[in-house]
N, C-alpha and C. Protein backbone atom coordinates (compact mmCIF):
# COMPACT_ATOMS: atom_id res chain seq x y z
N UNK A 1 145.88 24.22 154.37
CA UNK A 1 145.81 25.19 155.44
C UNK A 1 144.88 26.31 154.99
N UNK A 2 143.93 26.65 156.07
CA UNK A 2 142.99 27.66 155.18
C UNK A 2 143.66 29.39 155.32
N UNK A 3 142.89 30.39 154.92
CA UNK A 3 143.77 31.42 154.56
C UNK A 3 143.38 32.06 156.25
N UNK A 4 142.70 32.00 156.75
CA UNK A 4 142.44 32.26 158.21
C UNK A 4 143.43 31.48 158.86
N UNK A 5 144.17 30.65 159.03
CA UNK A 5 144.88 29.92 159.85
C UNK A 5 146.54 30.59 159.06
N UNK A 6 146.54 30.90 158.10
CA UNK A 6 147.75 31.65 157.27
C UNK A 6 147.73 32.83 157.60
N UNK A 7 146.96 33.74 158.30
CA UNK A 7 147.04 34.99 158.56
C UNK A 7 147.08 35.47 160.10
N UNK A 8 146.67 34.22 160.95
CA UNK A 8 147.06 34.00 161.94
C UNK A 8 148.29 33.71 162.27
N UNK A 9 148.92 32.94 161.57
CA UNK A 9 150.56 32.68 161.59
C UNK A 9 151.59 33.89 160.84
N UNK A 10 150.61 34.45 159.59
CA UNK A 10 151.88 35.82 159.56
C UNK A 10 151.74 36.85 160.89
N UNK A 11 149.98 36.78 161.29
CA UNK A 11 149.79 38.12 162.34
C UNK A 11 151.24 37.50 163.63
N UNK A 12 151.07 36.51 164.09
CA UNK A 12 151.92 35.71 164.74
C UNK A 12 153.60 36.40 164.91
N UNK A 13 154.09 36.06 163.92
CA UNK A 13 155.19 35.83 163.37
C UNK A 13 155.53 37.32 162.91
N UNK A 14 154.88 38.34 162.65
CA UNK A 14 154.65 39.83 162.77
C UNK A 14 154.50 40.58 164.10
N UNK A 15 154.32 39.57 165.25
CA UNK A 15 154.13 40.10 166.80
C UNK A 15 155.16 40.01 166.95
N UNK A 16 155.80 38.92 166.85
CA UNK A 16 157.03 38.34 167.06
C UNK A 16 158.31 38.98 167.20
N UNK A 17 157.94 39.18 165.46
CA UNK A 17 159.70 40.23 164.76
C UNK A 17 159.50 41.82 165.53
N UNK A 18 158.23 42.03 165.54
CA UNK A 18 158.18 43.47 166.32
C UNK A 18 158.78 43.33 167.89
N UNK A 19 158.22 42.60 168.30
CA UNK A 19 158.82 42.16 169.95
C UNK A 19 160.15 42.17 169.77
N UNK A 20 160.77 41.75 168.65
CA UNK A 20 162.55 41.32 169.00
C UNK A 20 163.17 42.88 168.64
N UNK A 21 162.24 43.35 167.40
CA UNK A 21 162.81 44.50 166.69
C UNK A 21 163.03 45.78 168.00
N UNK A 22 162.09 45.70 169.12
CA UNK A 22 161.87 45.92 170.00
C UNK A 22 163.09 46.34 171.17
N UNK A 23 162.95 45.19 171.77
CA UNK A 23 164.29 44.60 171.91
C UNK A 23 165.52 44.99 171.62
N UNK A 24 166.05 44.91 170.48
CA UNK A 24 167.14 45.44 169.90
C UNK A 24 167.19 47.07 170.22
N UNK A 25 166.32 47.57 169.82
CA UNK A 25 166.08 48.85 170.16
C UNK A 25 166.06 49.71 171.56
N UNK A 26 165.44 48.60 172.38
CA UNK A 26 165.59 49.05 173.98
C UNK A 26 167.13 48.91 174.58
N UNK A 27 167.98 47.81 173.80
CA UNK A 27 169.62 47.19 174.07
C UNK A 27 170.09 48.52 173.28
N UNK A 28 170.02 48.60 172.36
CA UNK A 28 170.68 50.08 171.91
C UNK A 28 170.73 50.84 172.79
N UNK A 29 169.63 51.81 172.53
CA UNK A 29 169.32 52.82 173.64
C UNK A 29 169.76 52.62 175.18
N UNK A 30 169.98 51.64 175.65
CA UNK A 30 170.75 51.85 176.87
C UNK A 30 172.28 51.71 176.29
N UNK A 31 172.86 50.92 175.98
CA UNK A 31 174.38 50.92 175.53
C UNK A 31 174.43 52.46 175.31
N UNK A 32 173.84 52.82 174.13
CA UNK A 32 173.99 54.02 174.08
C UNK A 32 174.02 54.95 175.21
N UNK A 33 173.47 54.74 176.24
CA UNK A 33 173.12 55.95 177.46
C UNK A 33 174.21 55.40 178.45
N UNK A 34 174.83 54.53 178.39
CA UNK A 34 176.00 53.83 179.43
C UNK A 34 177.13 54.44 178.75
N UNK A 35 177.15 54.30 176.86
CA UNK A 35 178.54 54.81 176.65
C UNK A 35 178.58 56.15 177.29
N UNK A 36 177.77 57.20 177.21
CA UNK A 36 177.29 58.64 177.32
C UNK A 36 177.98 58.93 178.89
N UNK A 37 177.09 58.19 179.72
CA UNK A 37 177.77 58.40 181.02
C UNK A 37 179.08 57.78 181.49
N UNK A 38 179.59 57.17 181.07
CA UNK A 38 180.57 56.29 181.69
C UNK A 38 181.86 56.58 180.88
N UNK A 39 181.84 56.34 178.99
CA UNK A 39 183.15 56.58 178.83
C UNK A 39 182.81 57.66 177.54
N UNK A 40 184.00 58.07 177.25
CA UNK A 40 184.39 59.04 175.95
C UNK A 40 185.26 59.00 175.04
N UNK A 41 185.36 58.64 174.00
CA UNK A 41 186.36 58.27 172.51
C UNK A 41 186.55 59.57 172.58
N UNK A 42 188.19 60.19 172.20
CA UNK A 42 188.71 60.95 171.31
C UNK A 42 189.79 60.30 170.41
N UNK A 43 190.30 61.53 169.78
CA UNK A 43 191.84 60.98 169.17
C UNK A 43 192.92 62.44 169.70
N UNK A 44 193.74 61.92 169.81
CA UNK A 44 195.02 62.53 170.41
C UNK A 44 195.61 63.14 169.38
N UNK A 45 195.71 64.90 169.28
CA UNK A 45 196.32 64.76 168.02
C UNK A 45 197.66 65.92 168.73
N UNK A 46 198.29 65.64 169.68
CA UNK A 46 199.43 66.44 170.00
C UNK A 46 200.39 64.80 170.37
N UNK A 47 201.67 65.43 170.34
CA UNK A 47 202.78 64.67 170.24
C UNK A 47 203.12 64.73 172.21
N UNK A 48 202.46 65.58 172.64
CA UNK A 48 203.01 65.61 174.16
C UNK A 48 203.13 64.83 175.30
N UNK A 49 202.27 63.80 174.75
CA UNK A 49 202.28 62.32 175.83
C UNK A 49 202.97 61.39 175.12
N UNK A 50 203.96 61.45 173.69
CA UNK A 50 204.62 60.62 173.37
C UNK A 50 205.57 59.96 174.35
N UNK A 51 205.76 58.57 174.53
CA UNK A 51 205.02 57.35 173.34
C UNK A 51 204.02 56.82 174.27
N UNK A 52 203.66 57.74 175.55
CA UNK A 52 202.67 56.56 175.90
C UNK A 52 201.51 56.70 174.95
N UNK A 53 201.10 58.13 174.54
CA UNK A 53 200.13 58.19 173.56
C UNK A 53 200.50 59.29 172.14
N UNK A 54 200.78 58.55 171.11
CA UNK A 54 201.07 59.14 170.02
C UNK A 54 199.99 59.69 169.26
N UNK A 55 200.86 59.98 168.24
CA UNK A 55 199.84 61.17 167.09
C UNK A 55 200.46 62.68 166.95
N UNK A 56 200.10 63.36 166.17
CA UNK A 56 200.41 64.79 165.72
C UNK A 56 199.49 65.21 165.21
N UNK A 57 198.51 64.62 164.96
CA UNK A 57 196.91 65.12 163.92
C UNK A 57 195.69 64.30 163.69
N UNK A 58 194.69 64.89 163.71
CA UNK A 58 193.76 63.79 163.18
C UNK A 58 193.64 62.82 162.46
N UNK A 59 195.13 62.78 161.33
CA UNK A 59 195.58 61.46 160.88
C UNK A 59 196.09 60.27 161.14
N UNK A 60 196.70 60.71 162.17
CA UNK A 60 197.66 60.06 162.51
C UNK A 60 197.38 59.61 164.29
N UNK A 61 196.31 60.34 164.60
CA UNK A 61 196.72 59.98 166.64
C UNK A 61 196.16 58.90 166.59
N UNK A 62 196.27 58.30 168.08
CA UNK A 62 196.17 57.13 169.07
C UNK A 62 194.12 57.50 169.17
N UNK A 63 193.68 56.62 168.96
CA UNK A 63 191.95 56.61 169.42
C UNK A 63 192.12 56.68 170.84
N UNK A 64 191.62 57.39 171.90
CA UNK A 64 191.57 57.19 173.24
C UNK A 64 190.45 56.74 174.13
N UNK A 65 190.00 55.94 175.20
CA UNK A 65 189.07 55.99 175.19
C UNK A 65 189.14 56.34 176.70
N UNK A 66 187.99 57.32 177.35
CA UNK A 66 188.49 57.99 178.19
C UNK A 66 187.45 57.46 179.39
N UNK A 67 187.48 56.83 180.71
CA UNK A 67 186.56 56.32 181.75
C UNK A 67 186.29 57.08 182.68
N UNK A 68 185.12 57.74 182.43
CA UNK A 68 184.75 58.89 183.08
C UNK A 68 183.75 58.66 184.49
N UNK A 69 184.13 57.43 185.39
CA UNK A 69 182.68 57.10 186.52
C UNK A 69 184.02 57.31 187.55
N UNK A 70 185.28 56.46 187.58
CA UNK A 70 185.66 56.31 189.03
C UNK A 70 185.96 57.87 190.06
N UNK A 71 186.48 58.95 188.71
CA UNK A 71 186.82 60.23 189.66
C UNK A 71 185.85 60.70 189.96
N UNK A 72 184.44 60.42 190.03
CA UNK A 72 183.29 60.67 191.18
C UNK A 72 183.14 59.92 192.47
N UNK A 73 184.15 58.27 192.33
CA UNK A 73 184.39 58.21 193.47
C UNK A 73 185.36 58.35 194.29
N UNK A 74 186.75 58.95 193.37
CA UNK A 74 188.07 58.85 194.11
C UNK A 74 188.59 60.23 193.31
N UNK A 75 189.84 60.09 194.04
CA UNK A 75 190.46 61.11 193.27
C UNK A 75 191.55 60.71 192.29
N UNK A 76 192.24 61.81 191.49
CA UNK A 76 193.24 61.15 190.59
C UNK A 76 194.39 60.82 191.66
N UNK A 77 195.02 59.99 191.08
CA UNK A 77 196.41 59.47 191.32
C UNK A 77 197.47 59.88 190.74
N UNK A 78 198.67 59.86 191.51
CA UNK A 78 199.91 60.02 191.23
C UNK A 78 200.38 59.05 190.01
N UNK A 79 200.81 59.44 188.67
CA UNK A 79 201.46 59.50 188.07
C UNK A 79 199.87 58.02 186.71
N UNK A 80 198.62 58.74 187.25
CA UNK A 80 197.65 58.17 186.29
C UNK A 80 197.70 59.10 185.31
N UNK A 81 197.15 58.53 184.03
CA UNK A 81 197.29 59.65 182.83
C UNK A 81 195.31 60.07 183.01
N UNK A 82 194.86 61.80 183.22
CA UNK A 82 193.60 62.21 182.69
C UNK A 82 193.60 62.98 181.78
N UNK A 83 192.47 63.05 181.42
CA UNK A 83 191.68 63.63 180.15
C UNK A 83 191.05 64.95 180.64
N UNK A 84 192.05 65.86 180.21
CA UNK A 84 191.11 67.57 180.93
C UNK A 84 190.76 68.38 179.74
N UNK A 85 189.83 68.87 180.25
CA UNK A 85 188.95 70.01 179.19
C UNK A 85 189.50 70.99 179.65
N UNK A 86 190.34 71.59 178.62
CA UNK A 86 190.75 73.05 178.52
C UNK A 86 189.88 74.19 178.17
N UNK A 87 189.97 75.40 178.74
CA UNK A 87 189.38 76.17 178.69
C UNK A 87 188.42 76.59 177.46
N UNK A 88 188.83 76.21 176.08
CA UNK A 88 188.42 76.50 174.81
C UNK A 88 187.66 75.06 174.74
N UNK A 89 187.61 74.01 175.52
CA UNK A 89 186.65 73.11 175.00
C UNK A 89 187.78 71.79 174.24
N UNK A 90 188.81 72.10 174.20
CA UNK A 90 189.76 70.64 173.19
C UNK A 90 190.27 69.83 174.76
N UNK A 91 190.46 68.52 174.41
CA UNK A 91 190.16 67.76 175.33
C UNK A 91 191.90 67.46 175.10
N UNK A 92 192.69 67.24 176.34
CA UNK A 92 194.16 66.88 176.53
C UNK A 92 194.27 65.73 177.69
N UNK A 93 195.51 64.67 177.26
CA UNK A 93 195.70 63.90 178.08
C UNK A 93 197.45 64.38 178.61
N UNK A 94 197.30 64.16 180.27
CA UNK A 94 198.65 64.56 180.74
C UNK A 94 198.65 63.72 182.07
N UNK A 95 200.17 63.79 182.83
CA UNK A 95 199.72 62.58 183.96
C UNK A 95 199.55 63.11 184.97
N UNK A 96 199.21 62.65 185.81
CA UNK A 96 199.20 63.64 186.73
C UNK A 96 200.43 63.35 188.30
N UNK A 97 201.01 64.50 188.33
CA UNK A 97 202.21 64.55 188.95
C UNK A 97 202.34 64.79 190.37
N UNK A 98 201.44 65.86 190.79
CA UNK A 98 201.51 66.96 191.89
C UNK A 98 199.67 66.98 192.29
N UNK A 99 199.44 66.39 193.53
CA UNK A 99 198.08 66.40 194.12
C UNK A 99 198.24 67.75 195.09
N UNK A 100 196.51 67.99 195.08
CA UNK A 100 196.28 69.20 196.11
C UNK A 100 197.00 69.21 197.12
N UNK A 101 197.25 70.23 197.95
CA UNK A 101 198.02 70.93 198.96
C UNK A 101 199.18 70.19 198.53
N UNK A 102 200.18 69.69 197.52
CA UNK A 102 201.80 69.51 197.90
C UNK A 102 202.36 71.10 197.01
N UNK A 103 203.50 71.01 197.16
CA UNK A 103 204.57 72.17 196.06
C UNK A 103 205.22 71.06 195.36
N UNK A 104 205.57 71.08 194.37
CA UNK A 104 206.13 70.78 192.78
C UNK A 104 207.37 72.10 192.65
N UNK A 105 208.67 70.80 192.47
CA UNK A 105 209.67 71.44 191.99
C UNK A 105 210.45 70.71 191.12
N UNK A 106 211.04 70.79 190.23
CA UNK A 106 211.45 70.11 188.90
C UNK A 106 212.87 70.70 188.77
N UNK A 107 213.96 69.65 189.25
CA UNK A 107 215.12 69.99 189.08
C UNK A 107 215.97 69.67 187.73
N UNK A 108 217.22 70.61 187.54
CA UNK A 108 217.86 69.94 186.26
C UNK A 108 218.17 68.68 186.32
N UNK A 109 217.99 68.48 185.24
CA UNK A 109 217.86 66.44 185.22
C UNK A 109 217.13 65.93 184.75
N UNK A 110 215.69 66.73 185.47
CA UNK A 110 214.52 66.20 185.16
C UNK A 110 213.79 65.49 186.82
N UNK A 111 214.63 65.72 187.73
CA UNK A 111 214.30 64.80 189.23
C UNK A 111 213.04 65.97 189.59
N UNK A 112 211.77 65.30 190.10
CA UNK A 112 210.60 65.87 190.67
C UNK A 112 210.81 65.54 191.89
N UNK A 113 210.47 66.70 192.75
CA UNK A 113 210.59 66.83 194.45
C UNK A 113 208.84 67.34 194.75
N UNK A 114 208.52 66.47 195.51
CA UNK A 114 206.91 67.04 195.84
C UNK A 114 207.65 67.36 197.46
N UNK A 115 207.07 68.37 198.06
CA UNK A 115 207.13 68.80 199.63
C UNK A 115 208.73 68.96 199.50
N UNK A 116 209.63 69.40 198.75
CA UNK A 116 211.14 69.02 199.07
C UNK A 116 211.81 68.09 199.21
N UNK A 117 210.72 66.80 199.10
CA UNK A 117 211.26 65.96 198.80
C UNK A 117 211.08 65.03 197.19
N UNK A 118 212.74 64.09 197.34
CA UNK A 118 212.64 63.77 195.95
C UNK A 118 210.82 62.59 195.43
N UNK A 119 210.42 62.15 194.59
CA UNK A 119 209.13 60.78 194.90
C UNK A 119 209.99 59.94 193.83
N UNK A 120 209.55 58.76 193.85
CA UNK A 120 210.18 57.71 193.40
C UNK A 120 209.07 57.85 192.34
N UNK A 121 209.86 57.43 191.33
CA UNK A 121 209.14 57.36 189.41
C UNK A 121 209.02 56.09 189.56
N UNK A 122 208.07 55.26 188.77
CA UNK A 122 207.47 53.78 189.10
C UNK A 122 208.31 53.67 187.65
N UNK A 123 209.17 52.31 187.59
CA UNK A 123 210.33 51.62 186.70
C UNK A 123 209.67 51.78 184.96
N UNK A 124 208.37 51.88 184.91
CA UNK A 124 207.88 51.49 183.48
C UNK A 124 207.63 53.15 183.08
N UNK A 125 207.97 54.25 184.04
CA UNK A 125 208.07 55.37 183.44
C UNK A 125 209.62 56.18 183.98
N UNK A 126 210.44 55.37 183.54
CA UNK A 126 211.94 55.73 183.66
C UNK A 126 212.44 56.80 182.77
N UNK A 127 211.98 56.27 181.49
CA UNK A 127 211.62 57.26 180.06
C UNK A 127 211.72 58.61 180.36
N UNK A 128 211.04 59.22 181.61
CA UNK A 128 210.43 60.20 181.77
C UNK A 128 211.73 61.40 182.00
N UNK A 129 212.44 62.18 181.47
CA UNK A 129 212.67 63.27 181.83
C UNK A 129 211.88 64.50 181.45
N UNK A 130 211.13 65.52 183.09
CA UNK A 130 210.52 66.09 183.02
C UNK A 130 211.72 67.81 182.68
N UNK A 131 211.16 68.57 182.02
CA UNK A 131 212.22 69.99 181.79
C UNK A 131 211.75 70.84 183.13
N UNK A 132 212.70 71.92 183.67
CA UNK A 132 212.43 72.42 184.38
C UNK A 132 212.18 73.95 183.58
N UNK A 133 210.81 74.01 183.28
CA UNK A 133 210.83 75.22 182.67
C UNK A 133 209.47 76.28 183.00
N UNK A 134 209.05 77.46 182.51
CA UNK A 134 207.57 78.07 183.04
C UNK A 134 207.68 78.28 184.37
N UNK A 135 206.91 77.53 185.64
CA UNK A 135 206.87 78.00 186.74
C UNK A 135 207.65 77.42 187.44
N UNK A 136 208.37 76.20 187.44
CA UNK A 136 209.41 75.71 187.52
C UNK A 136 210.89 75.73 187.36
N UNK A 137 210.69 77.08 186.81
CA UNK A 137 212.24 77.01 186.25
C UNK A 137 212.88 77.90 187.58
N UNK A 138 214.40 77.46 187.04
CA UNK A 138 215.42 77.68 188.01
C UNK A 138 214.87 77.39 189.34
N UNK A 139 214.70 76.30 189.66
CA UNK A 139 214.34 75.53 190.86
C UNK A 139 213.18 76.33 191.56
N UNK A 140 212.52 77.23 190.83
CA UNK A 140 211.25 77.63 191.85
C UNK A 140 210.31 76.77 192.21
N UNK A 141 209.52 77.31 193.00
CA UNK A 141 208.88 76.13 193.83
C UNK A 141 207.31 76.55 192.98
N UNK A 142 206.14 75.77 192.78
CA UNK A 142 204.77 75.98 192.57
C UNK A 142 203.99 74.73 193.64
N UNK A 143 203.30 75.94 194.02
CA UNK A 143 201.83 75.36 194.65
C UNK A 143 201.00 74.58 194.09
N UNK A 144 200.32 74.01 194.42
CA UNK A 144 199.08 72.95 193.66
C UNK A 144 197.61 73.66 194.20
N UNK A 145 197.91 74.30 195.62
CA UNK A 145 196.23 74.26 196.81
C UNK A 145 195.64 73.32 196.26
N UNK A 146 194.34 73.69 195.51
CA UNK A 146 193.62 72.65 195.19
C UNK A 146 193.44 71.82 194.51
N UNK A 147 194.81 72.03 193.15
CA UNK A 147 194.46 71.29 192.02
C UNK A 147 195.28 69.96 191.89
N UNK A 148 195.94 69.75 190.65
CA UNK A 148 196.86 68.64 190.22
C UNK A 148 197.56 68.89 189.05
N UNK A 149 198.83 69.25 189.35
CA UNK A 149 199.97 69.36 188.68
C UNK A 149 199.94 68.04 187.66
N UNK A 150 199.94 68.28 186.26
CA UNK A 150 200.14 67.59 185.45
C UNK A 150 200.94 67.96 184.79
N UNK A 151 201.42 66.91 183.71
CA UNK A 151 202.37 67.36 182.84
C UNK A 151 202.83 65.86 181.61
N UNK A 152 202.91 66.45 180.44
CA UNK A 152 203.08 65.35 179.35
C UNK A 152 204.11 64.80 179.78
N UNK A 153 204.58 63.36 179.05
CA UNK A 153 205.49 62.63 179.09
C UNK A 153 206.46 63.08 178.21
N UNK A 154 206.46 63.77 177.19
CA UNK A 154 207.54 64.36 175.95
C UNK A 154 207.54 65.44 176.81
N UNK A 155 208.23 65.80 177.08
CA UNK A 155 208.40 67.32 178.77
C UNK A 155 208.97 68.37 177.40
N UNK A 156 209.89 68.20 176.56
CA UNK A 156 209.96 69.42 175.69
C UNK A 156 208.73 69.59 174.34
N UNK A 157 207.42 69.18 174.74
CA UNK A 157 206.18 69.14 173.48
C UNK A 157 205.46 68.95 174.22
N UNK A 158 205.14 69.57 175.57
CA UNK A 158 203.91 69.69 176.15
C UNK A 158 203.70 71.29 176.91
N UNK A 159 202.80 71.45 176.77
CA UNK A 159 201.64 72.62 177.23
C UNK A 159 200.91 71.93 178.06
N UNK A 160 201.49 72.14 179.64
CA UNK A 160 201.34 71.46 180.90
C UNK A 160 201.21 72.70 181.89
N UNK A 161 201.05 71.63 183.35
CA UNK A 161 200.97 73.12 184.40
C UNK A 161 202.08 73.58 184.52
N UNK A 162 203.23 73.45 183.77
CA UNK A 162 204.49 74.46 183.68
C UNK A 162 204.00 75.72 183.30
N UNK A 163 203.09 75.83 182.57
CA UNK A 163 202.89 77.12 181.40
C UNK A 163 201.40 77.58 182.20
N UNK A 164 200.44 76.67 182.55
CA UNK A 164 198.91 76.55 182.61
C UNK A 164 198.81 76.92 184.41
N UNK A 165 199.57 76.24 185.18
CA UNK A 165 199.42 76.09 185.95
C UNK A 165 198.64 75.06 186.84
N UNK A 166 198.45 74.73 188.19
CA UNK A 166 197.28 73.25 188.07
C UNK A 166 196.34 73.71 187.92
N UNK A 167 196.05 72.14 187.70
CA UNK A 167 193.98 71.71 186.67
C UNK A 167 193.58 71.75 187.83
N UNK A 168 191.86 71.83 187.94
CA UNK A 168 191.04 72.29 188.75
C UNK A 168 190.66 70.55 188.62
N UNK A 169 190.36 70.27 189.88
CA UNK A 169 189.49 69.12 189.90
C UNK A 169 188.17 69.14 188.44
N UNK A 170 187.57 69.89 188.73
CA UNK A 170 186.25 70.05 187.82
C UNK A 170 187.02 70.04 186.38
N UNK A 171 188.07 70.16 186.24
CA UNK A 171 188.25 70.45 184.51
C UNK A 171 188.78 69.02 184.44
N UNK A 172 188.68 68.01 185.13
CA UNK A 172 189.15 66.50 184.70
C UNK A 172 188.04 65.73 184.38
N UNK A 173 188.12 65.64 182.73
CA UNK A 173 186.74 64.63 182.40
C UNK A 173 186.79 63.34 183.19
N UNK A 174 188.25 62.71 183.06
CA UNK A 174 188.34 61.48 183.61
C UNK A 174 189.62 60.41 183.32
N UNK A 175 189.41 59.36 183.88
CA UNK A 175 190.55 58.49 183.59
C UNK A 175 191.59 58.02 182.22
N UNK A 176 192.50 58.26 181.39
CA UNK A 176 192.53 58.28 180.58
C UNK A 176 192.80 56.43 180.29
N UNK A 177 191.75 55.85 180.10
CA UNK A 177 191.86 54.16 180.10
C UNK A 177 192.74 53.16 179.17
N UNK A 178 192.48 53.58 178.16
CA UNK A 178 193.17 52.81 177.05
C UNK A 178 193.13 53.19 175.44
N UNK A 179 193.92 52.68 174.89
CA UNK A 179 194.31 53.08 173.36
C UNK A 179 193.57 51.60 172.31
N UNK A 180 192.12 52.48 172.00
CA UNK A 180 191.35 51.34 171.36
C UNK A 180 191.68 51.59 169.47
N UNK A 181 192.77 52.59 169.16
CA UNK A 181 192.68 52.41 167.84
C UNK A 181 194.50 52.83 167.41
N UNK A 182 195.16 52.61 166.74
CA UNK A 182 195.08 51.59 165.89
C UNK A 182 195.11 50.39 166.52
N UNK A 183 194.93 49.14 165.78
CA UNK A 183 194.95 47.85 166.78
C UNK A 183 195.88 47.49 167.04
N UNK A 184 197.15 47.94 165.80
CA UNK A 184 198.37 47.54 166.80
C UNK A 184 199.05 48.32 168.23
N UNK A 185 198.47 49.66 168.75
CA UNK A 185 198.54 49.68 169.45
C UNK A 185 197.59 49.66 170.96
N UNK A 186 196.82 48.63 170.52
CA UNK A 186 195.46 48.55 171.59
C UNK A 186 196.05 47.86 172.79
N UNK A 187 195.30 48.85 173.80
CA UNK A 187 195.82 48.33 175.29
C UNK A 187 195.50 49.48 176.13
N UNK A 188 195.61 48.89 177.66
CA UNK A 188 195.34 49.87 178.31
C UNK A 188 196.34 50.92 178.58
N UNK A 189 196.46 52.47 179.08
CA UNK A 189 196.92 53.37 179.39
C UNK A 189 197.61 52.89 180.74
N UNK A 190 198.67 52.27 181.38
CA UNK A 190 198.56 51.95 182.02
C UNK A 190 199.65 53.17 183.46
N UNK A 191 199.51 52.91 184.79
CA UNK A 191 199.68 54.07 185.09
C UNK A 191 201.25 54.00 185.37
């Protein structure tokens, strides 16, 4: 083989690996720009959504991964878990309880009344006794107007709209989707 026909096949074979290297690089860069818009990893490091989502510290929480496209087309739901940015910037997951225009009242027991009336708790969050305490207490009544009454699942270890009052639409990053770390507890958040 002469050295002209050998330098044609490395020039070759050098177009080649650049084209793929290429490639790889253009697949990055979008994955990358899809994770950006669409979802968000944290870790959970408060005990207040125990057990749907555990942890106490950066050692120890649940990886979260948070789906941030559908509440541009819908709104949250009754008793979905989101991901809100608190005022200082730390990111919290709570469920959400109480939609715009109802009143939220939280009786001893733990029984939630939206409009005065009691709502039915869906069977896989039975778990749930909420405290009647903050703006709720002794059977007072709280407004929502525009927002969404949330509140942790551990009701005595959460800093909820008992204390906060409701979240603003705009302060909800988004859906809180699923628990991608540790692996034994991987799965979705489910509502």
């Amino acid at each position: 083989m002469s050295e002209k026909t050998q330098k044609s096949r490395l020039g070759h074979w050098c177009r080649w690996l650049a084209r793929q290297v290429e490639h790889v690089l253009a697949l990055a860069g979008i994955g990358f720009a899809f994770y950006h818009v669409c979802f968000h990893v944290s870790r959970n490091t408060s005990g207040s959504m125990s057990p749907t989502i555990r942890g106490t510290s950066l050692k120890n929480g649940d990886w979260i991964l948070t789906e941030r496209v559908s509440y541009k087309f819908r709104t949250p739901r009754r008793w979905e878990v989101a991901t809100i940015r608190r005022e200082d910037g730390t990111l919290v997951m709570k469920r959400v309880v109480g939609l715009p225009g109802e009143r939220i009242q939280i009786l001893r027991g733990g029984r939630v009344l939206i409009d005065g009336e009691p709502i039915h708790t869906p069977p896989s969050l039975s778990f749930i006794k909420y405290l009647p305490c903050g703006n709720v207490h002794m059977d007072k009544v709280c407004e929502c107007h525009d927002g969404y009454y949330v509140l942790g699942d551990d009701s005595k270890d959460s800093d909820d709209s008992r204390f906060n009052g409701p979240v603003r639409h705009e302060d909800i990053v988004g859906r809180t989707w699923a628990i991608v770390a540790p692996r034994a507890r991987f799965g979705f958040v489910s509502r």
